[in-house]
Protein backbone atom coordinates (compact mmCIF):
# COMPACT_ATOMS: atom_id res chain seq x y z
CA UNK A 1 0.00 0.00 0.00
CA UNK A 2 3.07 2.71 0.61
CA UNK A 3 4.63 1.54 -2.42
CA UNK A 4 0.98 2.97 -4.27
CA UNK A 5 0.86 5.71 -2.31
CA UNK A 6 4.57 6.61 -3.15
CA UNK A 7 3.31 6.52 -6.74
CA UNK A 8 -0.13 8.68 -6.39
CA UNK A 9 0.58 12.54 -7.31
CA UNK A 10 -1.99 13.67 -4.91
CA UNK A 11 -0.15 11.82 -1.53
CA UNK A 12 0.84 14.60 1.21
CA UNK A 13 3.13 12.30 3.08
CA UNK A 14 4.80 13.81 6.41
CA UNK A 15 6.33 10.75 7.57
CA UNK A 16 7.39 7.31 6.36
CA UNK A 17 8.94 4.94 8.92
CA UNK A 18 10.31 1.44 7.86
CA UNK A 19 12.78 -1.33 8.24
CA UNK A 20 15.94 -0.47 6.93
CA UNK A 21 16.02 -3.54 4.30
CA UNK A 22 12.85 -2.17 2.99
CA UNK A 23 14.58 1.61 2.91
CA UNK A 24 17.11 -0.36 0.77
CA UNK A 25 14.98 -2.12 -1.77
CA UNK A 26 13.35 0.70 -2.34
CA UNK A 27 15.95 3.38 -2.74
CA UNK A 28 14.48 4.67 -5.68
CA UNK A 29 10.56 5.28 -4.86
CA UNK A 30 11.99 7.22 -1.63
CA UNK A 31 14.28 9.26 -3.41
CA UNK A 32 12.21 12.53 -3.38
CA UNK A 33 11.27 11.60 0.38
CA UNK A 34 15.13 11.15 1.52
CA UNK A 35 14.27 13.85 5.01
CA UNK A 36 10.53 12.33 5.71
CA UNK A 37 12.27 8.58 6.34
CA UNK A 38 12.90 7.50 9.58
CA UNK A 39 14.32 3.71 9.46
CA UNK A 40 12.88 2.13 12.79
CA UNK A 41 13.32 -1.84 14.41
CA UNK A 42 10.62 -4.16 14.15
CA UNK A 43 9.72 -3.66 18.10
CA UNK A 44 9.33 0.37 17.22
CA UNK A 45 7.13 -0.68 13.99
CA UNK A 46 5.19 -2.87 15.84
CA UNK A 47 4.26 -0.06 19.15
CA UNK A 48 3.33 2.46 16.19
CA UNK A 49 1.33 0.26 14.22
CA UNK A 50 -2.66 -0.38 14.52
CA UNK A 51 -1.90 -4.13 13.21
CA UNK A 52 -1.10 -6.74 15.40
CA UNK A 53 1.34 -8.20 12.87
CA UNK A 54 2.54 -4.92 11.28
CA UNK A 55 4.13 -4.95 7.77
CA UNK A 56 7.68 -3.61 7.08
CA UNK A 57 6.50 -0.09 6.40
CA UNK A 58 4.06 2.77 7.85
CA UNK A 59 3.45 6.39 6.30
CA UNK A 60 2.07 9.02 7.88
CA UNK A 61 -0.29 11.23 5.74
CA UNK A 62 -2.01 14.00 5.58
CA UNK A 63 -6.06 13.85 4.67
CA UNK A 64 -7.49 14.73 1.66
CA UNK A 65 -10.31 15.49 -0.04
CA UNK A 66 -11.39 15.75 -4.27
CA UNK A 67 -12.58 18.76 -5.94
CA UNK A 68 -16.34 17.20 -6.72
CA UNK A 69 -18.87 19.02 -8.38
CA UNK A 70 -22.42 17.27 -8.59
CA UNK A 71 -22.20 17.99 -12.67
CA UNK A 72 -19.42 15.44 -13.43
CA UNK A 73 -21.86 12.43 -12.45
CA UNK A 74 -23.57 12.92 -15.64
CA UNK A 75 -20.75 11.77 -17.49
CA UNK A 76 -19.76 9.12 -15.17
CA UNK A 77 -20.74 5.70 -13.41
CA UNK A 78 -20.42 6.52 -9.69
CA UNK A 79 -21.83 5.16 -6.40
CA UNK A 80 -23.90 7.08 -4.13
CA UNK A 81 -23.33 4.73 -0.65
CA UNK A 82 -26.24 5.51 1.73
CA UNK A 83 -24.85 5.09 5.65
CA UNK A 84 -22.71 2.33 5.15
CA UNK A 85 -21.09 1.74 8.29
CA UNK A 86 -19.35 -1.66 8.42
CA UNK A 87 -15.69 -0.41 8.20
CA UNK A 88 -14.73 -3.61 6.04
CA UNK A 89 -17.21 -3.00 4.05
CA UNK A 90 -16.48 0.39 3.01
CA UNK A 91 -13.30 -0.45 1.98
CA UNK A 92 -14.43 -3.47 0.42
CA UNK A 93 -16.57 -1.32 -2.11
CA UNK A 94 -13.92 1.18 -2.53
CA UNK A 95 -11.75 -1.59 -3.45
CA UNK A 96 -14.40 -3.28 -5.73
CA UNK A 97 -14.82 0.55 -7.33
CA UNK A 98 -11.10 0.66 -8.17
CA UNK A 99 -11.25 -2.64 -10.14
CA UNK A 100 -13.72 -1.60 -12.08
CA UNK A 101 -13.12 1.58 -12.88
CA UNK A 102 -16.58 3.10 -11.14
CA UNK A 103 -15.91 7.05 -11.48
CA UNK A 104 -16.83 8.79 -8.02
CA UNK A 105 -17.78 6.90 -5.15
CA UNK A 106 -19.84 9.22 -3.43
CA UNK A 107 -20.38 8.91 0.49
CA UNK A 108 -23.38 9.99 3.23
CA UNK A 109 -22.22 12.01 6.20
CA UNK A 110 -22.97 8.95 8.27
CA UNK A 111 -20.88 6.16 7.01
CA UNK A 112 -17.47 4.69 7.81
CA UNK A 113 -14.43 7.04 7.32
CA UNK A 114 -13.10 6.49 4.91
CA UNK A 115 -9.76 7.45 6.73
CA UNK A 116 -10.23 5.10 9.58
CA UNK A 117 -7.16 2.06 9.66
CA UNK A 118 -9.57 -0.58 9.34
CA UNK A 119 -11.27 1.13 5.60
CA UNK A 120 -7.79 1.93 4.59
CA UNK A 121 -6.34 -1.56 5.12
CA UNK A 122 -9.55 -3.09 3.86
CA UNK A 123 -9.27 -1.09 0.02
CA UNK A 124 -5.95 -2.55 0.16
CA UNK A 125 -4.15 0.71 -1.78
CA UNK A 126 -7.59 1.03 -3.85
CA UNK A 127 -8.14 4.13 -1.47
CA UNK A 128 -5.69 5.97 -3.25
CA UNK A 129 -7.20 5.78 -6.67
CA UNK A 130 -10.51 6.01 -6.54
CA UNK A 131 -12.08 9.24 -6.26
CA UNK A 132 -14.20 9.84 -3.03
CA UNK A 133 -15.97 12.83 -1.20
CA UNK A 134 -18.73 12.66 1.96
CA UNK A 135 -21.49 14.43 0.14
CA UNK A 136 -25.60 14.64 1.27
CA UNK A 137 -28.01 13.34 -0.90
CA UNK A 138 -29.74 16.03 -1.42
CA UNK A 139 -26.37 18.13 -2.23
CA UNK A 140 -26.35 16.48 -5.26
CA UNK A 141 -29.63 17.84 -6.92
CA UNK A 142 -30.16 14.81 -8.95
CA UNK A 143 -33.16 16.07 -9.89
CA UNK A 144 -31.27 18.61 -12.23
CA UNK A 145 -28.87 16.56 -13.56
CA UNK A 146 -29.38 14.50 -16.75
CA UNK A 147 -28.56 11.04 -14.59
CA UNK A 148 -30.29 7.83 -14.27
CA UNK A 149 -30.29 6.76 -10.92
CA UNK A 150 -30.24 3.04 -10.02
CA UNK A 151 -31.52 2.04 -6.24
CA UNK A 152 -30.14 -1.41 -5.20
CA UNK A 153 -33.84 -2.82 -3.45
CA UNK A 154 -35.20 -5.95 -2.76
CA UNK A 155 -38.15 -5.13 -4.68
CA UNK A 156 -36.14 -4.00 -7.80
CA UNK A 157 -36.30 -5.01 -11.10
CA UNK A 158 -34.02 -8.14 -12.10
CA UNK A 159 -30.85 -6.71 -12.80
CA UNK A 160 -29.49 -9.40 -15.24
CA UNK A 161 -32.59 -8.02 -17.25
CA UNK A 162 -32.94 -4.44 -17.15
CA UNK A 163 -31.65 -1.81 -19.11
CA UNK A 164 -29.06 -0.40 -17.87
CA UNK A 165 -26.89 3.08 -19.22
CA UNK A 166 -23.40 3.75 -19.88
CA UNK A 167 -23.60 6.61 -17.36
CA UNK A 168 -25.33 6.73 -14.01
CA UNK A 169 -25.22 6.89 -10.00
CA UNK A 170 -25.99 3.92 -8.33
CA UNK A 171 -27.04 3.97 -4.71
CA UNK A 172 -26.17 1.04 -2.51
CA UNK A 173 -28.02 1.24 1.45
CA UNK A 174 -26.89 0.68 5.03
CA UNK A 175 -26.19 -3.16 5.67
CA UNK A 176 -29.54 -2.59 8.31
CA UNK A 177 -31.68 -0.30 7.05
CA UNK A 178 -30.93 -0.53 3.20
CA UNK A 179 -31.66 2.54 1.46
CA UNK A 180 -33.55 5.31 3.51
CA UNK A 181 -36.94 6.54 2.15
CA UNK A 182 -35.94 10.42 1.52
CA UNK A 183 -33.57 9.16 -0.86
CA UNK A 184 -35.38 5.94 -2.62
CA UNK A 185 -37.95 8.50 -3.53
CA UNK A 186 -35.43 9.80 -5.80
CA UNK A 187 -34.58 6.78 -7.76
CA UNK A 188 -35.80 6.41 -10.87
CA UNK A 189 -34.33 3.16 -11.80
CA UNK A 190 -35.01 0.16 -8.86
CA UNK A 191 -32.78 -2.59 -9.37
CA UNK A 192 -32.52 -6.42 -7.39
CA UNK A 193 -30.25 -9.11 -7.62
CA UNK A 194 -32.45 -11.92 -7.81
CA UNK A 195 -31.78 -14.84 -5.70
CA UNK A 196 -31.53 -19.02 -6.47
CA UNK A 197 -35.06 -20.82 -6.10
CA UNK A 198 -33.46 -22.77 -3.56
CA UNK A 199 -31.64 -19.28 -1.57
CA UNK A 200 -32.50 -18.72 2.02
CA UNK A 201 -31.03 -16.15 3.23
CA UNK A 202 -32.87 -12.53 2.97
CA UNK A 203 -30.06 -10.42 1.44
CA UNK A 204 -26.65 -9.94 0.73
CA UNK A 205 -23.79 -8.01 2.07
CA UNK A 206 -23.60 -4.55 0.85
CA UNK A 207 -20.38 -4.95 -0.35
CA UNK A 208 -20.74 -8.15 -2.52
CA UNK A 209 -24.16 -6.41 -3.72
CA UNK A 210 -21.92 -4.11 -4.84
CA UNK A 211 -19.22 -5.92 -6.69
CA UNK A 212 -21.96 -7.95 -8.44
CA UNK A 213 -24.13 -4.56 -9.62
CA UNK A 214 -20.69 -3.29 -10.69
CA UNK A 215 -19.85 -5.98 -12.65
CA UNK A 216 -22.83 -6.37 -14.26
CA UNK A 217 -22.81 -2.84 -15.55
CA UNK A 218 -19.46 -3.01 -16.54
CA UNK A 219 -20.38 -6.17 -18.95
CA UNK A 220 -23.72 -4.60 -19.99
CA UNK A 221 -23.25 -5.17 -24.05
CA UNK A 222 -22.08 -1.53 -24.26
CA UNK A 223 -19.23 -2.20 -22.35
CA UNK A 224 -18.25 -5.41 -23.63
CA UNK A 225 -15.00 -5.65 -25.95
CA UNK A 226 -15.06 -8.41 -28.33
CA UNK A 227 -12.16 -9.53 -30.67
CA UNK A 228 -12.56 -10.16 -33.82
CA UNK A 229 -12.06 -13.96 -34.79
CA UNK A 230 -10.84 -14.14 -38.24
């Protein structure tokens, strides 16, 4: 994950502390950061780290946030995550995002942050790639914007069957609650992953809701790029 965040242009790091045989295979990412790296011993790694089994690197840095305007979800395929608070599963989605290549993931006041260790370690460097502000719902006057927006709910269309757009915000509820009525009201598009005739349970996790909406858009027909067999 510090090797990533070495590479990402937007990183304000202030301090990077690590084992001196990972200082020296790595000479030439830190080059730039030669008076922000302290080399420490395993014992000091492991007091400063949140993990129990701490890695042979730790970087101290500096929040962020992304210039967002709500007019750049028009051209984009972005998530809209509605109180998500499982801290896993935050970074789960964030990671999922990052793989395929889902725009702005936008998130409600109340969910994880997405600064805390546990989201950071869960997007597993994804955090530093995918774009991703703490926005209302209602900030982001939908209702102006030329935007299809998809509600994941139980009582939603089959997804494998709907029609689904190259562009659009797709809003994904608290693991709980699901989606909360102020904002289903504004979702024009209802979407559900249908289950097996033999499923029991009564939903899925948000976060593997997620990957499997994601996916599904991203191999919607307009997405898909086929060879040519000669």
């Amino acid at each position: 994950m510090v090797r990533g965040l070495l590479e990402y242009p937007q990183a304000q790091i202030e301090r990077i502390f690590a084992l001196p045989e990972w200082c020296a295979t790595h000479q030439a990412m830190l080059a730039q950061y030669t008076e922000k790296v302290e080399t420490v011993t395993p014992r000091e790694l492991k007091k400063i780290s949140t993990l129990k089994t701490p890695n042979q690197v730790l970087a101290v840095v500096k929040q962020y946030e992304h210039r967002f305007s709500p007019d750049l979800l028009e051209t984009s395929l972005s998530l809209y995550l509605d109180g998500i608070q499982n801290p896993g599963n935050l970074g789960t989605i964030l990671r999922t995002a990052d793989w395929f290549g889902v725009d702005w993931v936008v998130c409600s006041p109340d969910c994880a942050d997405r600064f805390s260790p546990k989201v950071v370690q869960a997007t597993m460097g994804a955090l530093f790639s995918v774009q991703v502000v703490s926005r209302n719902f209602n900030d982001l006057a939908v209702k102006t914007l030329n935007l299809p927006i998809y509600g994941a709910i139980l009582k939603g269309e089959n997804l494998f069957r709907s029609k689904l757009t190259k562009t659009g915000l797709i809003v994904i509820g608290n693991e709980g609650q699901g989606i909360r009525a102020a904002v289903q009201d504004q979702i024009t598009h209802p979407v559900a992953i249908p289950p097996h005739a033999n499923g029991g349970t009564e939903s899925l996790n948000a976060a593997v809701a997620t990957s499997i909406i994601c996916a599904t858009f991203r191999n919607a027909p307009f997405f898909r790029n086929v060879d040519k067999i000669n």
